[in-house]
PDB file of N, CA and C in Angstrom:
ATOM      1  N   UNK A   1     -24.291  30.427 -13.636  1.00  0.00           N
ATOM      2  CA  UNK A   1     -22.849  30.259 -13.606  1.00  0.00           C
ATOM      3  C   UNK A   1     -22.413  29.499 -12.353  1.00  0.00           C
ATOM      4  N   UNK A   2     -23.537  29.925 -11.291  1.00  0.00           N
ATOM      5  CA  UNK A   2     -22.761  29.256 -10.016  1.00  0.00           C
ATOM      6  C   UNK A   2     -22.601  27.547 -10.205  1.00  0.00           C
ATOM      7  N   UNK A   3     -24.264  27.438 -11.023  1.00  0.00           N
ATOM      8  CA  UNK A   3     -24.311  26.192 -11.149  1.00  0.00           C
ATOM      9  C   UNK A   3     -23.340  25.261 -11.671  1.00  0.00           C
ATOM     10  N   UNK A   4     -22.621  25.920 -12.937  1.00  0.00           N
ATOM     11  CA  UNK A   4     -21.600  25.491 -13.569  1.00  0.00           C
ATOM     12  C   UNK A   4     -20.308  24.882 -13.269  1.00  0.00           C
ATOM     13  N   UNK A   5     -19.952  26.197 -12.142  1.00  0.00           N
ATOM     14  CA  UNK A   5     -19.055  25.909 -11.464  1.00  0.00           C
ATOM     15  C   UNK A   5     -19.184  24.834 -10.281  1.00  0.00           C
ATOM     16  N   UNK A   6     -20.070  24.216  -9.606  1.00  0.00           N
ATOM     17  CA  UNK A   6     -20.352  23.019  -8.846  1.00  0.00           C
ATOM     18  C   UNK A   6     -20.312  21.685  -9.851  1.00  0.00           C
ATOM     19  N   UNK A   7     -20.557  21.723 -10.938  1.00  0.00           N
ATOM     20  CA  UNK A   7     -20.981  20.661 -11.697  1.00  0.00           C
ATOM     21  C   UNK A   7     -19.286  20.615 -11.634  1.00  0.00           C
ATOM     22  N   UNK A   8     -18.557  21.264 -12.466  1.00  0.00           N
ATOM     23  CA  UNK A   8     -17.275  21.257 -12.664  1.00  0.00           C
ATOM     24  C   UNK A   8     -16.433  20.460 -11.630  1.00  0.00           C
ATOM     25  N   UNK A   9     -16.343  21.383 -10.419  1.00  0.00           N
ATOM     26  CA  UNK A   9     -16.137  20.541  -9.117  1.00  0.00           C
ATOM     27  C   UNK A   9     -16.071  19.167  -8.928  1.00  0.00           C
ATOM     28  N   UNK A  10     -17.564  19.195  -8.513  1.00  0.00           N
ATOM     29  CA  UNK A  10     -18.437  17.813  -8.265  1.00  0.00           C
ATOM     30  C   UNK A  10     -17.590  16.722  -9.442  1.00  0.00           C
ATOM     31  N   UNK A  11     -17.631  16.844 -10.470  1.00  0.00           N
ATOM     32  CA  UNK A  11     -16.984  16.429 -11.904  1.00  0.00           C
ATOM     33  C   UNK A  11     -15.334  15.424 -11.487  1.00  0.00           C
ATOM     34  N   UNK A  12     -14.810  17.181 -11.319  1.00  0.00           N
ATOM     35  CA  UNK A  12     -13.332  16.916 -11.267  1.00  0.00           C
ATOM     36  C   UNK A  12     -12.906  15.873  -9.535  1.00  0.00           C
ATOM     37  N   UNK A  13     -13.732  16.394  -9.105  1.00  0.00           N
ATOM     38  CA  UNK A  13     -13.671  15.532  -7.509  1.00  0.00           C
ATOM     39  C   UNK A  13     -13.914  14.277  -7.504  1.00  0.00           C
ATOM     40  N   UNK A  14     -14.657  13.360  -8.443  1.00  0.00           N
ATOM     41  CA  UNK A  14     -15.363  12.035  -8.835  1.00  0.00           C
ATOM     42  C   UNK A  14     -14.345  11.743  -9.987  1.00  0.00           C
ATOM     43  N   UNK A  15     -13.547  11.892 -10.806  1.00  0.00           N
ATOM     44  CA  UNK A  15     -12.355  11.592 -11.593  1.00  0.00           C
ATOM     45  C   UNK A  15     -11.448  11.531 -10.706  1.00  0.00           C
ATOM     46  N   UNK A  16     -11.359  12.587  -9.565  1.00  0.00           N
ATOM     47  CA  UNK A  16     -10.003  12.286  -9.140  1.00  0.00           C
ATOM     48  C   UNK A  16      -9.694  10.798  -8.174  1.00  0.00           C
ATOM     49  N   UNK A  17     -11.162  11.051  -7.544  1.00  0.00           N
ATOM     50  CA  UNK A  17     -11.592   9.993  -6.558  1.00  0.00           C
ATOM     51  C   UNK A  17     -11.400   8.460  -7.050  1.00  0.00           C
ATOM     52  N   UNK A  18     -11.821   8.575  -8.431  1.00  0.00           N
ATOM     53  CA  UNK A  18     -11.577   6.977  -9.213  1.00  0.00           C
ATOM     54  C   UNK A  18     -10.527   7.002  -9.125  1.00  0.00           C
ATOM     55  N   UNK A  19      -9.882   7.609  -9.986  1.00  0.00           N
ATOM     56  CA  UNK A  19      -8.588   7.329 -10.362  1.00  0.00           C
ATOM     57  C   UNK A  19      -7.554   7.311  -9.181  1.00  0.00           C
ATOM     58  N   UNK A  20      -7.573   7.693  -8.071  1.00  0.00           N
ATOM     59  CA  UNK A  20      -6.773   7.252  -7.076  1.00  0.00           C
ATOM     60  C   UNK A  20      -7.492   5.702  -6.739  1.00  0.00           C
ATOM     61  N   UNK A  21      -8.253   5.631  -6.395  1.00  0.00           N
ATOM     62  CA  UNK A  21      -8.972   4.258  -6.451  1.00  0.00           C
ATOM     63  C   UNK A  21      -8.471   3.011  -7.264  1.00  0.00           C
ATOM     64  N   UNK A  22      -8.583   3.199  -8.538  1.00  0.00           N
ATOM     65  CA  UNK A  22      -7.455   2.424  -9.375  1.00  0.00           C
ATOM     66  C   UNK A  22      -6.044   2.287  -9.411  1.00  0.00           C
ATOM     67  N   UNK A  23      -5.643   3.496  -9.361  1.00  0.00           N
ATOM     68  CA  UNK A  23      -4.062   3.446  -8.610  1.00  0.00           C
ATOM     69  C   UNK A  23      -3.654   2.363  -7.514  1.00  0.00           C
ATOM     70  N   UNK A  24      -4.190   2.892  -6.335  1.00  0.00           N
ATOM     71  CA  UNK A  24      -4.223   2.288  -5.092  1.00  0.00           C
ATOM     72  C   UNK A  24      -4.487   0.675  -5.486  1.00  0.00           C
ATOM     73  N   UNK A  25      -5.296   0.231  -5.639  1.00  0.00           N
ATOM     74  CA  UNK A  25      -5.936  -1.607  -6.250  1.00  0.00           C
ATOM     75  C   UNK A  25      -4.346  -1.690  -7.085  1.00  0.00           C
ATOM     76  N   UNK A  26      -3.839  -0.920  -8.231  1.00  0.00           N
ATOM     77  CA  UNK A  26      -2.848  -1.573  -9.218  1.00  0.00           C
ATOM     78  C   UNK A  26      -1.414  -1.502  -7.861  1.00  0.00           C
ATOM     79  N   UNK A  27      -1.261  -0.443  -7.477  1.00  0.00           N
ATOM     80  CA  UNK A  27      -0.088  -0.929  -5.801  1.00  0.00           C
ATOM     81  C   UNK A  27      -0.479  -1.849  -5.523  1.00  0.00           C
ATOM     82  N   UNK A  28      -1.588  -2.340  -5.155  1.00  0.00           N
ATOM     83  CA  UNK A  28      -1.950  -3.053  -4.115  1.00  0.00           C
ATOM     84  C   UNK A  28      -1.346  -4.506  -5.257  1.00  0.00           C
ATOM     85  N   UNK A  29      -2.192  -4.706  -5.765  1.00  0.00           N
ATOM     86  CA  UNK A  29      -1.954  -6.020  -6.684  1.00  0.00           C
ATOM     87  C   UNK A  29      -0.108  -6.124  -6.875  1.00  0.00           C
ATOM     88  N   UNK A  30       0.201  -5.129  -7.365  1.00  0.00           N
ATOM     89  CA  UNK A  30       2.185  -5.141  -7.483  1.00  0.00           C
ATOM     90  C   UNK A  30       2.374  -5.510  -6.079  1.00  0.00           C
ATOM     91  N   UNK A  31       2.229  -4.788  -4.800  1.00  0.00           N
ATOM     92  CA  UNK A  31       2.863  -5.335  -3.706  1.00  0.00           C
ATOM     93  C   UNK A  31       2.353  -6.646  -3.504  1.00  0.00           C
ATOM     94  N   UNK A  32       0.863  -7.048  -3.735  1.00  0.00           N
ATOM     95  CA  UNK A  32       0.919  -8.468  -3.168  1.00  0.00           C
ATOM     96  C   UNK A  32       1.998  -9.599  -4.188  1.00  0.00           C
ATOM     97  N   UNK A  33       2.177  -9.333  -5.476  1.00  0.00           N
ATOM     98  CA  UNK A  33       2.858 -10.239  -6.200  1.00  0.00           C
ATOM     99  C   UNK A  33       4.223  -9.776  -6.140  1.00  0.00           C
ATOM    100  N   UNK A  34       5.141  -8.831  -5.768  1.00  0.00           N
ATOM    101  CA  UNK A  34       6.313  -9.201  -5.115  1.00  0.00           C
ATOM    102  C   UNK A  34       6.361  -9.202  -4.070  1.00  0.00           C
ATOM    103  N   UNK A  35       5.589  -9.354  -2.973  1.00  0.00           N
ATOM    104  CA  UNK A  35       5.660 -10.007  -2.008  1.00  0.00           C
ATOM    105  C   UNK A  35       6.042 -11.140  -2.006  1.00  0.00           C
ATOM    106  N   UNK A  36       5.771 -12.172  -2.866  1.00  0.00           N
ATOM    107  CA  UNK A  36       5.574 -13.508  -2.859  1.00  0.00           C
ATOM    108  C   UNK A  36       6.649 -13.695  -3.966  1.00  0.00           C
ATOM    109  N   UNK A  37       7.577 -12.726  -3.964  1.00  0.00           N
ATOM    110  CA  UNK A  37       8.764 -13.194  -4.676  1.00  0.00           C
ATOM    111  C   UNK A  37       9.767 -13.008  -3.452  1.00  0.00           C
ATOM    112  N   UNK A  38       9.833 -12.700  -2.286  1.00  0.00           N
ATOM    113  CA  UNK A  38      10.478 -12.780  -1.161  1.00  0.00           C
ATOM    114  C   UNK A  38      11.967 -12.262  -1.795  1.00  0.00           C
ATOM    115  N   UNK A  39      12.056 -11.171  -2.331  1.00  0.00           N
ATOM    116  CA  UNK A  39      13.479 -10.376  -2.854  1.00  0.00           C
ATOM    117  C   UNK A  39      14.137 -11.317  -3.175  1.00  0.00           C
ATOM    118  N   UNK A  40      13.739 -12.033  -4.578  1.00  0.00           N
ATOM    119  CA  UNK A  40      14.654 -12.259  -5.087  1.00  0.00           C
ATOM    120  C   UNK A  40      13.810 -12.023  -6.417  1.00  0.00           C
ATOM    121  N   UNK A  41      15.050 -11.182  -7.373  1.00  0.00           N
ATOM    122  CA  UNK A  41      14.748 -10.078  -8.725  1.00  0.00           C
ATOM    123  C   UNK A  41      14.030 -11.243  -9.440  1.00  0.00           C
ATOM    124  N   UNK A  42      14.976 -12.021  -9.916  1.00  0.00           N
ATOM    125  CA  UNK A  42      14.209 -12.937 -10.753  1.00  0.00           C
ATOM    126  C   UNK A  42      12.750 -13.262 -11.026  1.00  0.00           C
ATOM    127  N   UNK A  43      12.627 -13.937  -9.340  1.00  0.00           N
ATOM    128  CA  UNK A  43      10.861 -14.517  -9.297  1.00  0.00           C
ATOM    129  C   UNK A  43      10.517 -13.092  -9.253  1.00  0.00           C
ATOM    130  N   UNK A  44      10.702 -12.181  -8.906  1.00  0.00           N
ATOM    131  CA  UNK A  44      10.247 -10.812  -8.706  1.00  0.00           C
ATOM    132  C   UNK A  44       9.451 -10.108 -10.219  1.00  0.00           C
ATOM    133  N   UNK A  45      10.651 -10.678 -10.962  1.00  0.00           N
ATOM    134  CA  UNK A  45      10.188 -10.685 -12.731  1.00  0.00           C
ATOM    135  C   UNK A  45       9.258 -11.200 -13.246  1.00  0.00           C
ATOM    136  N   UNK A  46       8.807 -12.670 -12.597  1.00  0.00           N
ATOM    137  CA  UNK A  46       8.568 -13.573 -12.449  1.00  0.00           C
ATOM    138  C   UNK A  46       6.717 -13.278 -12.557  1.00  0.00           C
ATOM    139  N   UNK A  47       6.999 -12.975 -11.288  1.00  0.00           N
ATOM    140  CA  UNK A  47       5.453 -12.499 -10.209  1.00  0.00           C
ATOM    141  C   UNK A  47       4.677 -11.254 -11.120  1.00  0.00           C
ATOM    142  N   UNK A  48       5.420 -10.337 -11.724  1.00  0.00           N
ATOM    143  CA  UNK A  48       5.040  -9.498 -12.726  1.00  0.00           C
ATOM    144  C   UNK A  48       4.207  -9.664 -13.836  1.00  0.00           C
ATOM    145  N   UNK A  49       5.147 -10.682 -13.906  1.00  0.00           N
ATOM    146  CA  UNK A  49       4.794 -11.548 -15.684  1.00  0.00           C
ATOM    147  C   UNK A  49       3.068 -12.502 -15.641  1.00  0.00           C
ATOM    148  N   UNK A  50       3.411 -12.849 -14.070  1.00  0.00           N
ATOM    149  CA  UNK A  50       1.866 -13.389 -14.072  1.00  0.00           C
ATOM    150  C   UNK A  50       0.795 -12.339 -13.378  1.00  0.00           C
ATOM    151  N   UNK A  51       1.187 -11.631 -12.910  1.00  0.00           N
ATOM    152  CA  UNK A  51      -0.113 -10.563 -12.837  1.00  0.00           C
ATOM    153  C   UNK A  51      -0.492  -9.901 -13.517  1.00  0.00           C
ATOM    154  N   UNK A  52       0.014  -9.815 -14.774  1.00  0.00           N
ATOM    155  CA  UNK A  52      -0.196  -9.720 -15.746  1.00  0.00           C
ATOM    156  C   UNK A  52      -0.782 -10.444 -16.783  1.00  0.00           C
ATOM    157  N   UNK A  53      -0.737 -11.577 -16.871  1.00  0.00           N
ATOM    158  CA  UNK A  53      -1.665 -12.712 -17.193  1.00  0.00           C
ATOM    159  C   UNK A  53      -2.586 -13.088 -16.382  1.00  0.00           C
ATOM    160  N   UNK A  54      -2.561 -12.678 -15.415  1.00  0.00           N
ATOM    161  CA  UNK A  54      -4.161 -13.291 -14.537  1.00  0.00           C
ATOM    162  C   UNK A  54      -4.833 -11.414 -14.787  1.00  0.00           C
ATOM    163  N   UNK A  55      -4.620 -10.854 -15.037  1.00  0.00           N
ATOM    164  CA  UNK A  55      -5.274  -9.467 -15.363  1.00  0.00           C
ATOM    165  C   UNK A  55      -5.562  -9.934 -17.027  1.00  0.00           C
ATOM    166  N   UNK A  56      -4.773 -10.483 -17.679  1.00  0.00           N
ATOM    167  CA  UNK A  56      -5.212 -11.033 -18.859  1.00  0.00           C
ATOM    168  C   UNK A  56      -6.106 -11.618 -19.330  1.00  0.00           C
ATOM    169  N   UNK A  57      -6.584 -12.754 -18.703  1.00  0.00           N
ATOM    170  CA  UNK A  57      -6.763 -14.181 -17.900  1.00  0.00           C
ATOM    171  C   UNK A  57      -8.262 -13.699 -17.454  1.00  0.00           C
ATOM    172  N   UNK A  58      -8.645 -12.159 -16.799  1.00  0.00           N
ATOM    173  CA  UNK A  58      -9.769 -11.675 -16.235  1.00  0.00           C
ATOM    174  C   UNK A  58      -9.593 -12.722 -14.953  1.00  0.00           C
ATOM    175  N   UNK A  59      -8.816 -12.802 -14.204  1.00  0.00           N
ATOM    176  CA  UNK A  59      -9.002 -13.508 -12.738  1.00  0.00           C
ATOM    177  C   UNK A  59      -9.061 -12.046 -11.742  1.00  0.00           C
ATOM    178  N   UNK A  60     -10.365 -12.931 -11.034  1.00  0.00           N
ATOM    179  CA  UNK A  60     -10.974 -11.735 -10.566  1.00  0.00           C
ATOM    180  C   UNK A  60     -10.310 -11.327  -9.021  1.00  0.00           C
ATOM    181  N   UNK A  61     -10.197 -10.549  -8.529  1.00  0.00           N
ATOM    182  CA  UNK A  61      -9.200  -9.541  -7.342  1.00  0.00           C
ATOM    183  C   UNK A  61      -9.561 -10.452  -5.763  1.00  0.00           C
ATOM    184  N   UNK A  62     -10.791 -11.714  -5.776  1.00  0.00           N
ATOM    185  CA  UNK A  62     -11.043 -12.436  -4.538  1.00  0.00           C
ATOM    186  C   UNK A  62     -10.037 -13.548  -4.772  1.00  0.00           C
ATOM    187  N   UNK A  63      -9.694 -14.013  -6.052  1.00  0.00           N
ATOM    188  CA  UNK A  63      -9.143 -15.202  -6.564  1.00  0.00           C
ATOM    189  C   UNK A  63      -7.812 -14.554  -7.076  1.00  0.00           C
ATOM    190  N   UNK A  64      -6.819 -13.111  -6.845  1.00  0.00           N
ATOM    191  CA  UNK A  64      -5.834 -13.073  -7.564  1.00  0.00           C
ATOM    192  C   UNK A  64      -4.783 -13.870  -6.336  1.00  0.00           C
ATOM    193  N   UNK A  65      -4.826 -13.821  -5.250  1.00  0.00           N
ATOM    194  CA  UNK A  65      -3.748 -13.555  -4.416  1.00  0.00           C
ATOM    195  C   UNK A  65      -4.148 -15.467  -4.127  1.00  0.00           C
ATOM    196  N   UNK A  66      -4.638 -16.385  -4.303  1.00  0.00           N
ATOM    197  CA  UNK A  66      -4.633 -18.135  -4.945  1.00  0.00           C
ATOM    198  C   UNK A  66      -3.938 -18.106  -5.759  1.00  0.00           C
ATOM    199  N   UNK A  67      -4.286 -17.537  -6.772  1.00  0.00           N
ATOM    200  CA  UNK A  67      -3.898 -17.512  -8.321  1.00  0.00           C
ATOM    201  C   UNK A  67      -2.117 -17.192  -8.221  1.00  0.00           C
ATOM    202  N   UNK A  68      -2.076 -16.046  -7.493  1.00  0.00           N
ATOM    203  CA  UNK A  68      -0.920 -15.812  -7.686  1.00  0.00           C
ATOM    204  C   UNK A  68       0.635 -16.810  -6.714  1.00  0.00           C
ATOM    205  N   UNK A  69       0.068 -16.909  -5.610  1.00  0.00           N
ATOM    206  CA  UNK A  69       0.424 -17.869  -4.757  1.00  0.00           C
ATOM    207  C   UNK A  69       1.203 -19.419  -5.274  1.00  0.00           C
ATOM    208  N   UNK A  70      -0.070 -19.701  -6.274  1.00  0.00           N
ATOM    209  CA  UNK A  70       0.050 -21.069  -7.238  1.00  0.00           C
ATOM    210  C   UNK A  70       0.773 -20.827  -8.161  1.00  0.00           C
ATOM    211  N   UNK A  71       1.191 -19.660  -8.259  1.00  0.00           N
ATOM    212  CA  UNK A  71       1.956 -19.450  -9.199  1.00  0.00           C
ATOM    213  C   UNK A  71       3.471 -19.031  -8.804  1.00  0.00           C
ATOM    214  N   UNK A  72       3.349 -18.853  -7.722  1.00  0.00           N
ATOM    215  CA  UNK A  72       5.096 -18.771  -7.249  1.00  0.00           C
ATOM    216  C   UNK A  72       5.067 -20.162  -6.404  1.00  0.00           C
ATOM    217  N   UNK A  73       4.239 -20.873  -6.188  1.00  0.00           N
ATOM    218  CA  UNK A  73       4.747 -22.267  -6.289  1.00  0.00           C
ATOM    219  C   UNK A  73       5.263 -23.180  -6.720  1.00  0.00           C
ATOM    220  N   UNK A  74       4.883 -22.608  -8.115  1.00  0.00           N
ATOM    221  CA  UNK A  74       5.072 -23.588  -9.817  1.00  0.00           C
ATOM    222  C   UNK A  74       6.402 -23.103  -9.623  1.00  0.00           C
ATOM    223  N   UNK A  75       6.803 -21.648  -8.973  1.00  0.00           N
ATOM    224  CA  UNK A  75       8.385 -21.288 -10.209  1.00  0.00           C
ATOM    225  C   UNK A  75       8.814 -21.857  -8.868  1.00  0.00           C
ATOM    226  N   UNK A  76       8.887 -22.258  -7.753  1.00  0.00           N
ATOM    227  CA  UNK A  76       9.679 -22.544  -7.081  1.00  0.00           C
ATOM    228  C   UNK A  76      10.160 -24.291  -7.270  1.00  0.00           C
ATOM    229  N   UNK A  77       8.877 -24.578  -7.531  1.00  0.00           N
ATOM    230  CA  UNK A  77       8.933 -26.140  -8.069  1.00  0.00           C
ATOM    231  C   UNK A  77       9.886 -26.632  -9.328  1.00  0.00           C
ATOM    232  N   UNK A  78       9.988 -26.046 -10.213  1.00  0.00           N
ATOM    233  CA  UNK A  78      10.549 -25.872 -11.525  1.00  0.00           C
ATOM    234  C   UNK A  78      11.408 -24.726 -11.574  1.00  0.00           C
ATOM    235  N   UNK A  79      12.071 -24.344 -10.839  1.00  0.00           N
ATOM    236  CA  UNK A  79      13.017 -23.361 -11.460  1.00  0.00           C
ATOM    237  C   UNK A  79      12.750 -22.280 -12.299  1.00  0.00           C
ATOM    238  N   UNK A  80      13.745 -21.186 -12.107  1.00  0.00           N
ATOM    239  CA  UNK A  80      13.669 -20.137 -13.180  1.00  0.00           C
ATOM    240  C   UNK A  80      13.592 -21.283 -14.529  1.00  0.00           C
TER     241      UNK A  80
END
C-alpha cells in the first residue's frame, strides 16, 4: 500500500509539473505577441490571430518571436 501511495504522488507531482510548464510557455508566447502590439487593441487582435497561425503553421518557439515580429511589421506596413 505504501508503495501505492508514492506511485500516486510521484504521478500527480509530474502532471502537475507539466502542466504548469505548458501554461507558463502559452503566457509566455501571449505576452511576447502583445507585446509587440504596443497597446493598441486592434494589432493586439491582430498579434493573437497570428500566434495562432504560427502555432498552426508548427513554427517552432526559437523562430516564434522573428515570425511574430514580421508579422507586426506587415500590419504596420498595410494597415488594419
Amino acid at each position: 500500500m505504501d508503495y501505492f501511495i508514492v506511485a500516486v504522488t510521484t504521478l500527480a507531482g509530474l502532471y502537475f509539473h507539466w502542466w504548469i510548464y505548458i501554461r507558463i510557455r502559452r503566457w509566455m508566447d501571449r505576452d511576447l505577441a502583445l507585446s509587440m502590439a504596443a497597446g493598441d487593441p486592434a494589432m493586439g487582435a491582430y498579434m493573437l490571430e497570428c500566434l495562432a497561425a504560427a502555432k498552426a503553421q508548427g513554427i517552432r518557439r526559437r523562430h516564434l518571436e522573428d515570425w511574430l515580429h514580421q508579422a507586426a511589421c506587415d500590419y504596420l506596413k498595410h494597415g488594419a
